[in-house]
PDB file of N, CA and C in Angstrom:
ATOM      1  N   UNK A   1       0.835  -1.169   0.000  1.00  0.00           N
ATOM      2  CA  UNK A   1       0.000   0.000   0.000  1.00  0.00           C
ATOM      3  C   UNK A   1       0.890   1.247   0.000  1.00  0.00           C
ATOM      4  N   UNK A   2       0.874   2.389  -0.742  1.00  0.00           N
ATOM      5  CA  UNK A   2       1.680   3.529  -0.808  1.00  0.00           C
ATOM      6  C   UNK A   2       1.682   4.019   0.375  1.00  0.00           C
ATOM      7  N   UNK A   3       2.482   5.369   0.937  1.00  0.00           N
ATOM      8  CA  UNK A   3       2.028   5.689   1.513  1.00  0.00           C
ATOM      9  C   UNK A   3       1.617   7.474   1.155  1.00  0.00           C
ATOM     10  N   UNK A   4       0.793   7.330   2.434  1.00  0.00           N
ATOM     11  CA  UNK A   4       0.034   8.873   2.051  1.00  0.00           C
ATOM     12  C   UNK A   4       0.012  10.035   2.143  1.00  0.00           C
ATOM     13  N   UNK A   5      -0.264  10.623   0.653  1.00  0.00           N
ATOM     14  CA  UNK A   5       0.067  11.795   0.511  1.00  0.00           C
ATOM     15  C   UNK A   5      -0.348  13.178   2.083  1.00  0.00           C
ATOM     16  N   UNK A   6       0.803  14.572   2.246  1.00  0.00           N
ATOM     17  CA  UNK A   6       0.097  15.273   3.069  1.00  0.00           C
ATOM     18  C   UNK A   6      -0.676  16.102   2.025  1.00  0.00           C
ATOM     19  N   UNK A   7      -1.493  16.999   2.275  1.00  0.00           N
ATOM     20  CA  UNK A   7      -1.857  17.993   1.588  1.00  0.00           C
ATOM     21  C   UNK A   7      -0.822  19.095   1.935  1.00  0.00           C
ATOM     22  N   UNK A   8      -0.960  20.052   0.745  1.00  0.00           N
ATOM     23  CA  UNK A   8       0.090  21.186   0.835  1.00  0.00           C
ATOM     24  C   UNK A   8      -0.158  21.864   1.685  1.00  0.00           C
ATOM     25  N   UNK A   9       0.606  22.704   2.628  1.00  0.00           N
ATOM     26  CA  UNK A   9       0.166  23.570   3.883  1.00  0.00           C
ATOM     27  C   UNK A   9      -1.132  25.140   2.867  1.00  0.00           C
ATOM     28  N   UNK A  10      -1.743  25.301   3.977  1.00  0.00           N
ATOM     29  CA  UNK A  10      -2.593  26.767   3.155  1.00  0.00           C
ATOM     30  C   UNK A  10      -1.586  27.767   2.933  1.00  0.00           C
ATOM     31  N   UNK A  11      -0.835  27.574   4.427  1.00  0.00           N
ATOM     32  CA  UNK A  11       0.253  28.965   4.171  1.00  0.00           C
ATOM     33  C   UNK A  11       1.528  28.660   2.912  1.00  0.00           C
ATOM     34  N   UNK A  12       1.840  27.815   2.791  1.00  0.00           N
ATOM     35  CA  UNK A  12       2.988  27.459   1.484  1.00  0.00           C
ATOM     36  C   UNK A  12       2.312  28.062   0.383  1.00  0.00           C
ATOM     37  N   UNK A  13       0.843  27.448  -0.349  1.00  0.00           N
ATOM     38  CA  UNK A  13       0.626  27.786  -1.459  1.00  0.00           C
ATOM     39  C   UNK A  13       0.338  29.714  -1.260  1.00  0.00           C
ATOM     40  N   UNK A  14      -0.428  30.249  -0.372  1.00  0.00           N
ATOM     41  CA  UNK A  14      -0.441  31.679  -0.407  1.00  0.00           C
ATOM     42  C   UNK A  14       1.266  31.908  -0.543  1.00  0.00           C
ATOM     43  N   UNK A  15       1.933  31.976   0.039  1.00  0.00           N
ATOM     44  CA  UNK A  15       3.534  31.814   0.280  1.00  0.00           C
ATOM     45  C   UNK A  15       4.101  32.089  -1.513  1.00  0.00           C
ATOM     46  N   UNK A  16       3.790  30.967  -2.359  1.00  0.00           N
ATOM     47  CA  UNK A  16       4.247  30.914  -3.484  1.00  0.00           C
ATOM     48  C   UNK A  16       3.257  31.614  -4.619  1.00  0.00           C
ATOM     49  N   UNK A  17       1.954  32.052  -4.336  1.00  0.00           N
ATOM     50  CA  UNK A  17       1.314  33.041  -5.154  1.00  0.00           C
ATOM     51  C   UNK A  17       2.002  34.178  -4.585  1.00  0.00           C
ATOM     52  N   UNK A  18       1.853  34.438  -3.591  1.00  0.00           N
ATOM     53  CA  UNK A  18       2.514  35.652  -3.192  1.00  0.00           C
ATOM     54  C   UNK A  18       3.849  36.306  -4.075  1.00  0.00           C
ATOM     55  N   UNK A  19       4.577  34.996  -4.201  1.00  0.00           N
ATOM     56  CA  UNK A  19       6.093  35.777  -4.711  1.00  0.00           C
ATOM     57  C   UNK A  19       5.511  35.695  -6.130  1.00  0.00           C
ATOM     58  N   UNK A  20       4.861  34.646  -6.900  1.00  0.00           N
ATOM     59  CA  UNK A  20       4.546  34.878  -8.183  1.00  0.00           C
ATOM     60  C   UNK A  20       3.915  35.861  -8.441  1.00  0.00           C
ATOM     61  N   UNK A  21       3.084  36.709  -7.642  1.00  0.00           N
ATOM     62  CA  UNK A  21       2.715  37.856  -8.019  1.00  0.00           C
ATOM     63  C   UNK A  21       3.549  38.797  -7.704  1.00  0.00           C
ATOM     64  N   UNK A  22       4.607  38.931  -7.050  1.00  0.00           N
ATOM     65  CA  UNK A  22       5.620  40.027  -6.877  1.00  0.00           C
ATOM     66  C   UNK A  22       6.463  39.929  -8.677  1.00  0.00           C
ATOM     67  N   UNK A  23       7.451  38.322  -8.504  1.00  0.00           N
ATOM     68  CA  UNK A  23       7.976  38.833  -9.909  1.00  0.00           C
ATOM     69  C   UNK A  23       7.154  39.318 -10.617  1.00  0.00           C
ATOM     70  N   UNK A  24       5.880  38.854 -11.564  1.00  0.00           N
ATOM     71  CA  UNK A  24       4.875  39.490 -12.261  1.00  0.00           C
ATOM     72  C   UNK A  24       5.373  40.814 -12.176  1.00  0.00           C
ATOM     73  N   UNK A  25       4.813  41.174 -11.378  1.00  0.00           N
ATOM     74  CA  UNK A  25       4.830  43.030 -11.241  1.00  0.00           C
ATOM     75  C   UNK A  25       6.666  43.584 -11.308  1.00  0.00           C
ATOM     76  N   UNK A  26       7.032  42.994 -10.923  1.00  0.00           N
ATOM     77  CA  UNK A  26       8.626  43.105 -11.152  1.00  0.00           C
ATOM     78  C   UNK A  26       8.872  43.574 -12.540  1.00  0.00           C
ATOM     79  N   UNK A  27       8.374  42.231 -13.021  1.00  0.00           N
ATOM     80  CA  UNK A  27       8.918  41.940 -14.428  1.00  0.00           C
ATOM     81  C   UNK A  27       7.832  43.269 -15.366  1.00  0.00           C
ATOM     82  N   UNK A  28       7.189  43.592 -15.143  1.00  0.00           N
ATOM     83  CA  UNK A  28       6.200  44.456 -15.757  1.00  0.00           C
ATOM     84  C   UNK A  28       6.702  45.888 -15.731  1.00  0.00           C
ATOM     85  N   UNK A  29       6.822  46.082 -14.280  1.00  0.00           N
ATOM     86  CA  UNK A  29       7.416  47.343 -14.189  1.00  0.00           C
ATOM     87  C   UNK A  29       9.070  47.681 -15.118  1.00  0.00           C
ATOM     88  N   UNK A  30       9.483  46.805 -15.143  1.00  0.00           N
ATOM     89  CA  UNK A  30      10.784  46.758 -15.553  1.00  0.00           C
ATOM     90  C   UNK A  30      10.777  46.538 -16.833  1.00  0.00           C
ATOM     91  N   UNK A  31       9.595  46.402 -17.395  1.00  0.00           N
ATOM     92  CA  UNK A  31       9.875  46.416 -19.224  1.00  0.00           C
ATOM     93  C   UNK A  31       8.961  47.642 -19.042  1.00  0.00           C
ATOM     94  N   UNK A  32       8.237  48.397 -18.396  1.00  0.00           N
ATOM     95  CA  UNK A  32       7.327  49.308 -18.681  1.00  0.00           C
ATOM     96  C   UNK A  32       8.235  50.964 -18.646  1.00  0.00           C
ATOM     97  N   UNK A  33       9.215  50.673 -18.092  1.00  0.00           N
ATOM     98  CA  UNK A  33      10.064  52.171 -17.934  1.00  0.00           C
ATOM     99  C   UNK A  33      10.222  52.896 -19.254  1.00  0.00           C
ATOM    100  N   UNK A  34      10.229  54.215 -19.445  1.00  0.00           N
ATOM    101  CA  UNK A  34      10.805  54.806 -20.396  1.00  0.00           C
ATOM    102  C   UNK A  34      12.635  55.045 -20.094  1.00  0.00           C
ATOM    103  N   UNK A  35      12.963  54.992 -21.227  1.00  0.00           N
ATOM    104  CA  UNK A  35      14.169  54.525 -20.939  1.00  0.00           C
ATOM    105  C   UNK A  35      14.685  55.720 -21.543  1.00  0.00           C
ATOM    106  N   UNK A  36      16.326  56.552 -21.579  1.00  0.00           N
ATOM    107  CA  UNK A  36      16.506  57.994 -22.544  1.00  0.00           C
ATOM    108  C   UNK A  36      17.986  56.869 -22.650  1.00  0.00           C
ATOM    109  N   UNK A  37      19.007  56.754 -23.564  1.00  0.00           N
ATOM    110  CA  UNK A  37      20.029  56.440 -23.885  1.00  0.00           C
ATOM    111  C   UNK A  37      20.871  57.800 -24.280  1.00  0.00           C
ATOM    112  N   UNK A  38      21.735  57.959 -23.657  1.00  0.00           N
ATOM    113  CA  UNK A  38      22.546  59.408 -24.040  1.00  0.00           C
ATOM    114  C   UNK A  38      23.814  59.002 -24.707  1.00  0.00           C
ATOM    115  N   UNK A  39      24.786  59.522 -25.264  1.00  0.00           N
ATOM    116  CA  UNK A  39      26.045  59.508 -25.297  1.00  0.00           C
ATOM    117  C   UNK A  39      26.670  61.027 -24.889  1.00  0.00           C
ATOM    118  N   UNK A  40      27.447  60.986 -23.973  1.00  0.00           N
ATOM    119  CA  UNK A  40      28.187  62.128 -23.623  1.00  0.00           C
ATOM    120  C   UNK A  40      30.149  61.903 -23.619  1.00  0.00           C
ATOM    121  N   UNK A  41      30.436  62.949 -24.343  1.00  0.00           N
ATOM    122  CA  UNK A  41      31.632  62.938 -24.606  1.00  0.00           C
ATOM    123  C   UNK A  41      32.511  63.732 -23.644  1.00  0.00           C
ATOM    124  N   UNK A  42      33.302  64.152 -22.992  1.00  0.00           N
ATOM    125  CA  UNK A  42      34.435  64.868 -22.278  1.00  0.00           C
ATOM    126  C   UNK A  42      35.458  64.870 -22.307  1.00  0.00           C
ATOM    127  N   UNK A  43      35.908  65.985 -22.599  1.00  0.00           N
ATOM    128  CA  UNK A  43      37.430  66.566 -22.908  1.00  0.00           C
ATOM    129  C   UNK A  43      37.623  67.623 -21.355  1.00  0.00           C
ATOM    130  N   UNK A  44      38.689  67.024 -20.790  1.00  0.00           N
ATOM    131  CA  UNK A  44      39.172  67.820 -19.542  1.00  0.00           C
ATOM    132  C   UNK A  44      40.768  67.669 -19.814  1.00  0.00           C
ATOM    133  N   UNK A  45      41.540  68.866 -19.586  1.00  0.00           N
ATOM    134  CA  UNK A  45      42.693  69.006 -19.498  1.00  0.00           C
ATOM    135  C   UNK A  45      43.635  67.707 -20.242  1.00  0.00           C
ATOM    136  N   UNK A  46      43.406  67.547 -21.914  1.00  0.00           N
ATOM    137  CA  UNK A  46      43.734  66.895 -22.412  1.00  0.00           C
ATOM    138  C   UNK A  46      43.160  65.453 -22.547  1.00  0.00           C
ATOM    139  N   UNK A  47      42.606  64.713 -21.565  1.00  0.00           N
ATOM    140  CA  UNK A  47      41.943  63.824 -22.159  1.00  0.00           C
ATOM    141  C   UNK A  47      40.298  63.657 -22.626  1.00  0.00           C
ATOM    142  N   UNK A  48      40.043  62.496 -22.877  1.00  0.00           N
ATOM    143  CA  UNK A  48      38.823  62.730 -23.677  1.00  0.00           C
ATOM    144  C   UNK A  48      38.319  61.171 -23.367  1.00  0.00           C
ATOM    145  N   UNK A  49      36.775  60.730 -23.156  1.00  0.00           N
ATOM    146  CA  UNK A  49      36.016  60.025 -23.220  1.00  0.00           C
ATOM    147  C   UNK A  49      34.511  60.077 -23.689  1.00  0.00           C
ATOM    148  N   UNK A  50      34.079  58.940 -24.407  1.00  0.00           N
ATOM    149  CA  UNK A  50      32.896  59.083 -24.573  1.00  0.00           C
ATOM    150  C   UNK A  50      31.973  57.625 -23.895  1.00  0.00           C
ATOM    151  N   UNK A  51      31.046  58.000 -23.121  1.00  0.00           N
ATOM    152  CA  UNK A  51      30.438  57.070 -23.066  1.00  0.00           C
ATOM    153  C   UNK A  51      28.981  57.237 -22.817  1.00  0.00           C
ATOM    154  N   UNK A  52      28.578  55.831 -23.324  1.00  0.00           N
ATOM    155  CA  UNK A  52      26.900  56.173 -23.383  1.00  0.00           C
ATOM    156  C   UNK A  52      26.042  54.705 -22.089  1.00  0.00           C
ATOM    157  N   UNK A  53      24.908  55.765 -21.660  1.00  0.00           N
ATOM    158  CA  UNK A  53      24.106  55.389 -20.599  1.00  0.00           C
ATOM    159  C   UNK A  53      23.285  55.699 -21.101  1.00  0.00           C
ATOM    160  N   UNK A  54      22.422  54.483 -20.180  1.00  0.00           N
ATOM    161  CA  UNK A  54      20.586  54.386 -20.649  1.00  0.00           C
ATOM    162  C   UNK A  54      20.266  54.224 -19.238  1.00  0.00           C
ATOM    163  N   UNK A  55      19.532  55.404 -19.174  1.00  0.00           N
ATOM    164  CA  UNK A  55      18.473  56.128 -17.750  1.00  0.00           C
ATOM    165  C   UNK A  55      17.028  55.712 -18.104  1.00  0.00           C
ATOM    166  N   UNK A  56      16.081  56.650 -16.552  1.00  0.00           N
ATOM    167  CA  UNK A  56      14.785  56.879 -16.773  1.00  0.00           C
ATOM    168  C   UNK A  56      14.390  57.915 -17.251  1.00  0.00           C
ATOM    169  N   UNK A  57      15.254  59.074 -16.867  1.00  0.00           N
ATOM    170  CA  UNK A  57      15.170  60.141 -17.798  1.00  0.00           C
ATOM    171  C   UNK A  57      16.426  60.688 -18.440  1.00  0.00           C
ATOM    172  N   UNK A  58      16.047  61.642 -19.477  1.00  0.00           N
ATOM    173  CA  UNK A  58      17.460  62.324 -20.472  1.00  0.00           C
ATOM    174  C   UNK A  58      18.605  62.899 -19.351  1.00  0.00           C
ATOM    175  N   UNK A  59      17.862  63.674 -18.503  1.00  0.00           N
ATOM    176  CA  UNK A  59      18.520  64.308 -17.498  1.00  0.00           C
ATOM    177  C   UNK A  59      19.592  63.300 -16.846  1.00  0.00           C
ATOM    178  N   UNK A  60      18.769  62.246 -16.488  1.00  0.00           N
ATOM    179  CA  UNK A  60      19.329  61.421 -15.630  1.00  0.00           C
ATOM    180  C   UNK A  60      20.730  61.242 -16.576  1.00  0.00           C
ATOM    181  N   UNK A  61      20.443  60.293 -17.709  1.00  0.00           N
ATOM    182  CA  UNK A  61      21.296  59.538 -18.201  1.00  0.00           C
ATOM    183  C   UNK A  61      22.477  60.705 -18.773  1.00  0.00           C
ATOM    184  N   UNK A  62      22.044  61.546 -18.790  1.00  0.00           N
ATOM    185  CA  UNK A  62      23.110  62.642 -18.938  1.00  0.00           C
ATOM    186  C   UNK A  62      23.904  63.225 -18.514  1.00  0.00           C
ATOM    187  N   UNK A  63      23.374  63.428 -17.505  1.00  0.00           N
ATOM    188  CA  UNK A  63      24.487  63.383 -15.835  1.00  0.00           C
ATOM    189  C   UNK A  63      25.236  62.149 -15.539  1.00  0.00           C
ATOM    190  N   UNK A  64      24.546  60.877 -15.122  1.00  0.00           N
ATOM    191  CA  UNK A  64      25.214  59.560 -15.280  1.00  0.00           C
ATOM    192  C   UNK A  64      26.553  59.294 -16.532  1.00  0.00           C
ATOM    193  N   UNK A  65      26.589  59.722 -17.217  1.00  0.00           N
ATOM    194  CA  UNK A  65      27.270  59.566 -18.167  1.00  0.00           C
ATOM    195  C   UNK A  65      28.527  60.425 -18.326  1.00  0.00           C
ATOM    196  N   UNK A  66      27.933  61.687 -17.584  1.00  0.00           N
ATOM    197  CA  UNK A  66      29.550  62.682 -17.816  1.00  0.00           C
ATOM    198  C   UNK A  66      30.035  62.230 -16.214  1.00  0.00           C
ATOM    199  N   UNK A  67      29.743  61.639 -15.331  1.00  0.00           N
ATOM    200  CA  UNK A  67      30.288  61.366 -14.217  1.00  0.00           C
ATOM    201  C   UNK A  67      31.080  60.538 -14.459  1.00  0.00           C
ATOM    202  N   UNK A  68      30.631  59.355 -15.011  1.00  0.00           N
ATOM    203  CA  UNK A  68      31.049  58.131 -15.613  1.00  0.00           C
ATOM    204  C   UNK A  68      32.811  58.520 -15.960  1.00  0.00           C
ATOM    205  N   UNK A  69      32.516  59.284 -17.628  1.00  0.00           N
ATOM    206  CA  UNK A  69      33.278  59.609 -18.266  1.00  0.00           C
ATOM    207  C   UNK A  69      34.239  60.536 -17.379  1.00  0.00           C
ATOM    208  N   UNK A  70      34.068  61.230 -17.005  1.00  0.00           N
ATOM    209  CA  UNK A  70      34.884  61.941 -16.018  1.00  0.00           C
ATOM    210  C   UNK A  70      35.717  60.972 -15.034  1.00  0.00           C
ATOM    211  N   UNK A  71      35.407  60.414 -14.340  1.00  0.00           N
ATOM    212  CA  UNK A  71      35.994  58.962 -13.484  1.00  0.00           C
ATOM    213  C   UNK A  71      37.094  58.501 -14.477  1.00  0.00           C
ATOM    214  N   UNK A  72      37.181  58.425 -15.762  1.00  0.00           N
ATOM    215  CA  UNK A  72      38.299  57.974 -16.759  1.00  0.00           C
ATOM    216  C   UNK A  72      39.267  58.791 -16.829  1.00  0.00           C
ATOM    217  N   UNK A  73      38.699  60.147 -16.972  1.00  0.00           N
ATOM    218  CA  UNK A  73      40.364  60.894 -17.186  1.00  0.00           C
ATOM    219  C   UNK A  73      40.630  62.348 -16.355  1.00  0.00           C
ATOM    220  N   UNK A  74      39.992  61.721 -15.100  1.00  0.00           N
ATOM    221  CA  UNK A  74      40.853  62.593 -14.091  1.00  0.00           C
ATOM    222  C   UNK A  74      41.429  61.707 -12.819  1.00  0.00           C
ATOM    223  N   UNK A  75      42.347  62.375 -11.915  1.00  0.00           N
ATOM    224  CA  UNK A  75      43.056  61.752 -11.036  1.00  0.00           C
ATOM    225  C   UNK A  75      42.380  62.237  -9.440  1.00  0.00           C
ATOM    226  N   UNK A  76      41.999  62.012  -9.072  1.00  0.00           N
ATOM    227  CA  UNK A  76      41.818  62.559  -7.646  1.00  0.00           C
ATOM    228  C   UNK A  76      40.334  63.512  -7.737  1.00  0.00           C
ATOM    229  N   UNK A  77      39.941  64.092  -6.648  1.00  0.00           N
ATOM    230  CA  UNK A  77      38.704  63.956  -6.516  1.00  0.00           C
ATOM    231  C   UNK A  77      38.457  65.850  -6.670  1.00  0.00           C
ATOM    232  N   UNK A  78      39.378  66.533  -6.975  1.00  0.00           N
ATOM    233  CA  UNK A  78      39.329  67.786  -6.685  1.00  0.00           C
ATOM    234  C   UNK A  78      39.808  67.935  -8.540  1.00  0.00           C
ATOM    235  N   UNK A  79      40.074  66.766  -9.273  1.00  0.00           N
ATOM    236  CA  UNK A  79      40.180  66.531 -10.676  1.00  0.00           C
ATOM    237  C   UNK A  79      38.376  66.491 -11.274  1.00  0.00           C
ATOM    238  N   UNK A  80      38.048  65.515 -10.543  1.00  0.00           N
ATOM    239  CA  UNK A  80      36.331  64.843 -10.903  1.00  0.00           C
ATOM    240  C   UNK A  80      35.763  66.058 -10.641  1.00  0.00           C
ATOM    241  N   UNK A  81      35.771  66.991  -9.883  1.00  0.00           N
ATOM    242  CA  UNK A  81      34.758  67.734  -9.331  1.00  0.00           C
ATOM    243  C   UNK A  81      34.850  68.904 -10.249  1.00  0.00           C
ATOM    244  N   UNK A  82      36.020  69.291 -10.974  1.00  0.00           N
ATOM    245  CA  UNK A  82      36.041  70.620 -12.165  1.00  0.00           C
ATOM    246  C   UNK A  82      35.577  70.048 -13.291  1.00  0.00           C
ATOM    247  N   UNK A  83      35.998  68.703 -13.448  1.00  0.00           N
ATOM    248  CA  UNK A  83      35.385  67.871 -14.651  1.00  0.00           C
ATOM    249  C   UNK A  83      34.222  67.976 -14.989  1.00  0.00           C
ATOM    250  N   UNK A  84      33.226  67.396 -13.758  1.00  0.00           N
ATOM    251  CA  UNK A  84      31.983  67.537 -13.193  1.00  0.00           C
ATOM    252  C   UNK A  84      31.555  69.254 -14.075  1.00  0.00           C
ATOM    253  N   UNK A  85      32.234  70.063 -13.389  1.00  0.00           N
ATOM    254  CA  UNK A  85      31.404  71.008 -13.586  1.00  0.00           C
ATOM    255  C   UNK A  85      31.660  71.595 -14.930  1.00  0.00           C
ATOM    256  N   UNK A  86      32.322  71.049 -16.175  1.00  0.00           N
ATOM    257  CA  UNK A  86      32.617  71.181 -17.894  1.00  0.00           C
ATOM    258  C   UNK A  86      31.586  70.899 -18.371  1.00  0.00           C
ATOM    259  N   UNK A  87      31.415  71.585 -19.356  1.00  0.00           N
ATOM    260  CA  UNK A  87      30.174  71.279 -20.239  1.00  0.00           C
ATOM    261  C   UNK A  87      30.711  70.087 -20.967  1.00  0.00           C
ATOM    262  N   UNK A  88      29.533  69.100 -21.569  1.00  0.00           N
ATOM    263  CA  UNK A  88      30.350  68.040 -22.365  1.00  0.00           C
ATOM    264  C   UNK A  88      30.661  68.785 -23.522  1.00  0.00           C
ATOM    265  N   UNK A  89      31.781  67.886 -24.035  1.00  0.00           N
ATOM    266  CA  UNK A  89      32.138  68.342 -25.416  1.00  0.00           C
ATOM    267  C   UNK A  89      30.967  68.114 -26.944  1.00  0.00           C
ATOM    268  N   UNK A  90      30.479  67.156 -26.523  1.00  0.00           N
ATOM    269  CA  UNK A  90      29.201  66.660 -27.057  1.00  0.00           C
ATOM    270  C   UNK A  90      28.257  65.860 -26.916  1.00  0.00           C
ATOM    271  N   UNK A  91      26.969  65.510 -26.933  1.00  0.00           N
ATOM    272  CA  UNK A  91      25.828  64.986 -26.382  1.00  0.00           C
ATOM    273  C   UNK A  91      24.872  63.975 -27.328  1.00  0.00           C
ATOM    274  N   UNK A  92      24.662  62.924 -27.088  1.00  0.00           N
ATOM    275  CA  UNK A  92      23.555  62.860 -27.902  1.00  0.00           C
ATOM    276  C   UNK A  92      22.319  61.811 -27.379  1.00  0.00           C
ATOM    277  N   UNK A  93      21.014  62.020 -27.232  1.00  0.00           N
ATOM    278  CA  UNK A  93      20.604  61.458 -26.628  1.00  0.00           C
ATOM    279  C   UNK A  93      19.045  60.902 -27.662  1.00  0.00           C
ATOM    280  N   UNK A  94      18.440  59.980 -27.248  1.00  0.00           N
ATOM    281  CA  UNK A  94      17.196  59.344 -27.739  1.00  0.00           C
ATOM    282  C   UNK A  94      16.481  58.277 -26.596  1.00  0.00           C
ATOM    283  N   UNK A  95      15.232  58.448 -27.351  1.00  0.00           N
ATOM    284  CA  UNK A  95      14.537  57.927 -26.481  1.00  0.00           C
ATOM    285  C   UNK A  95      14.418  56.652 -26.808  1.00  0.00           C
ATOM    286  N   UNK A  96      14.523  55.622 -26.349  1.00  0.00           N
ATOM    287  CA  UNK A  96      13.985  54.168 -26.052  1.00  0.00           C
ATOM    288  C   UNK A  96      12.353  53.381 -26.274  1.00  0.00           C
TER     289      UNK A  96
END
Protein backbone atom coordinates (compact mmCIF):
# COMPACT_ATOMS: atom_id res chain seq x y z
CA UNK A 1 0.00 0.00 0.00
CA UNK A 2 1.68 3.53 -0.81
CA UNK A 3 2.03 5.69 1.51
CA UNK A 4 0.03 8.87 2.05
CA UNK A 5 0.07 11.80 0.51
CA UNK A 6 0.10 15.27 3.07
CA UNK A 7 -1.86 17.99 1.59
CA UNK A 8 0.09 21.19 0.83
CA UNK A 9 0.17 23.57 3.88
CA UNK A 10 -2.59 26.77 3.16
CA UNK A 11 0.25 28.97 4.17
CA UNK A 12 2.99 27.46 1.48
CA UNK A 13 0.63 27.79 -1.46
CA UNK A 14 -0.44 31.68 -0.41
CA UNK A 15 3.53 31.81 0.28
CA UNK A 16 4.25 30.91 -3.48
CA UNK A 17 1.31 33.04 -5.15
CA UNK A 18 2.51 35.65 -3.19
CA UNK A 19 6.09 35.78 -4.71
CA UNK A 20 4.55 34.88 -8.18
CA UNK A 21 2.72 37.86 -8.02
CA UNK A 22 5.62 40.03 -6.88
CA UNK A 23 7.98 38.83 -9.91
CA UNK A 24 4.88 39.49 -12.26
CA UNK A 25 4.83 43.03 -11.24
CA UNK A 26 8.63 43.10 -11.15
CA UNK A 27 8.92 41.94 -14.43
CA UNK A 28 6.20 44.46 -15.76
CA UNK A 29 7.42 47.34 -14.19
CA UNK A 30 10.78 46.76 -15.55
CA UNK A 31 9.88 46.42 -19.22
CA UNK A 32 7.33 49.31 -18.68
CA UNK A 33 10.06 52.17 -17.93
CA UNK A 34 10.81 54.81 -20.40
CA UNK A 35 14.17 54.53 -20.94
CA UNK A 36 16.51 57.99 -22.54
CA UNK A 37 20.03 56.44 -23.89
CA UNK A 38 22.55 59.41 -24.04
CA UNK A 39 26.04 59.51 -25.30
CA UNK A 40 28.19 62.13 -23.62
CA UNK A 41 31.63 62.94 -24.61
CA UNK A 42 34.43 64.87 -22.28
CA UNK A 43 37.43 66.57 -22.91
CA UNK A 44 39.17 67.82 -19.54
CA UNK A 45 42.69 69.01 -19.50
CA UNK A 46 43.73 66.89 -22.41
CA UNK A 47 41.94 63.82 -22.16
CA UNK A 48 38.82 62.73 -23.68
CA UNK A 49 36.02 60.03 -23.22
CA UNK A 50 32.90 59.08 -24.57
CA UNK A 51 30.44 57.07 -23.07
CA UNK A 52 26.90 56.17 -23.38
CA UNK A 53 24.11 55.39 -20.60
CA UNK A 54 20.59 54.39 -20.65
CA UNK A 55 18.47 56.13 -17.75
CA UNK A 56 14.79 56.88 -16.77
CA UNK A 57 15.17 60.14 -17.80
CA UNK A 58 17.46 62.32 -20.47
CA UNK A 59 18.52 64.31 -17.50
CA UNK A 60 19.33 61.42 -15.63
CA UNK A 61 21.30 59.54 -18.20
CA UNK A 62 23.11 62.64 -18.94
CA UNK A 63 24.49 63.38 -15.83
CA UNK A 64 25.21 59.56 -15.28
CA UNK A 65 27.27 59.57 -18.17
CA UNK A 66 29.55 62.68 -17.82
CA UNK A 67 30.29 61.37 -14.22
CA UNK A 68 31.05 58.13 -15.61
CA UNK A 69 33.28 59.61 -18.27
CA UNK A 70 34.88 61.94 -16.02
CA UNK A 71 35.99 58.96 -13.48
CA UNK A 72 38.30 57.97 -16.76
CA UNK A 73 40.36 60.89 -17.19
CA UNK A 74 40.85 62.59 -14.09
CA UNK A 75 43.06 61.75 -11.04
CA UNK A 76 41.82 62.56 -7.65
CA UNK A 77 38.70 63.96 -6.52
CA UNK A 78 39.33 67.79 -6.69
CA UNK A 79 40.18 66.53 -10.68
CA UNK A 80 36.33 64.84 -10.90
CA UNK A 81 34.76 67.73 -9.33
CA UNK A 82 36.04 70.62 -12.16
CA UNK A 83 35.39 67.87 -14.65
CA UNK A 84 31.98 67.54 -13.19
CA UNK A 85 31.40 71.01 -13.59
CA UNK A 86 32.62 71.18 -17.89
CA UNK A 87 30.17 71.28 -20.24
CA UNK A 88 30.35 68.04 -22.36
CA UNK A 89 32.14 68.34 -25.42
CA UNK A 90 29.20 66.66 -27.06
CA UNK A 91 25.83 64.99 -26.38
CA UNK A 92 23.56 62.86 -27.90
CA UNK A 93 20.60 61.46 -26.63
CA UNK A 94 17.20 59.34 -27.74
CA UNK A 95 14.54 57.93 -26.48
CA UNK A 96 13.98 54.17 -26.05
Amino acid sequence: MPPKRRPFPKAAIIGILFAAVMLALIFYETMHLEQYECEVCMEFEGGKKCLTVQAESEEQALQTAKDNACSFITNGRAESLRCNQTPPATTSCKHL
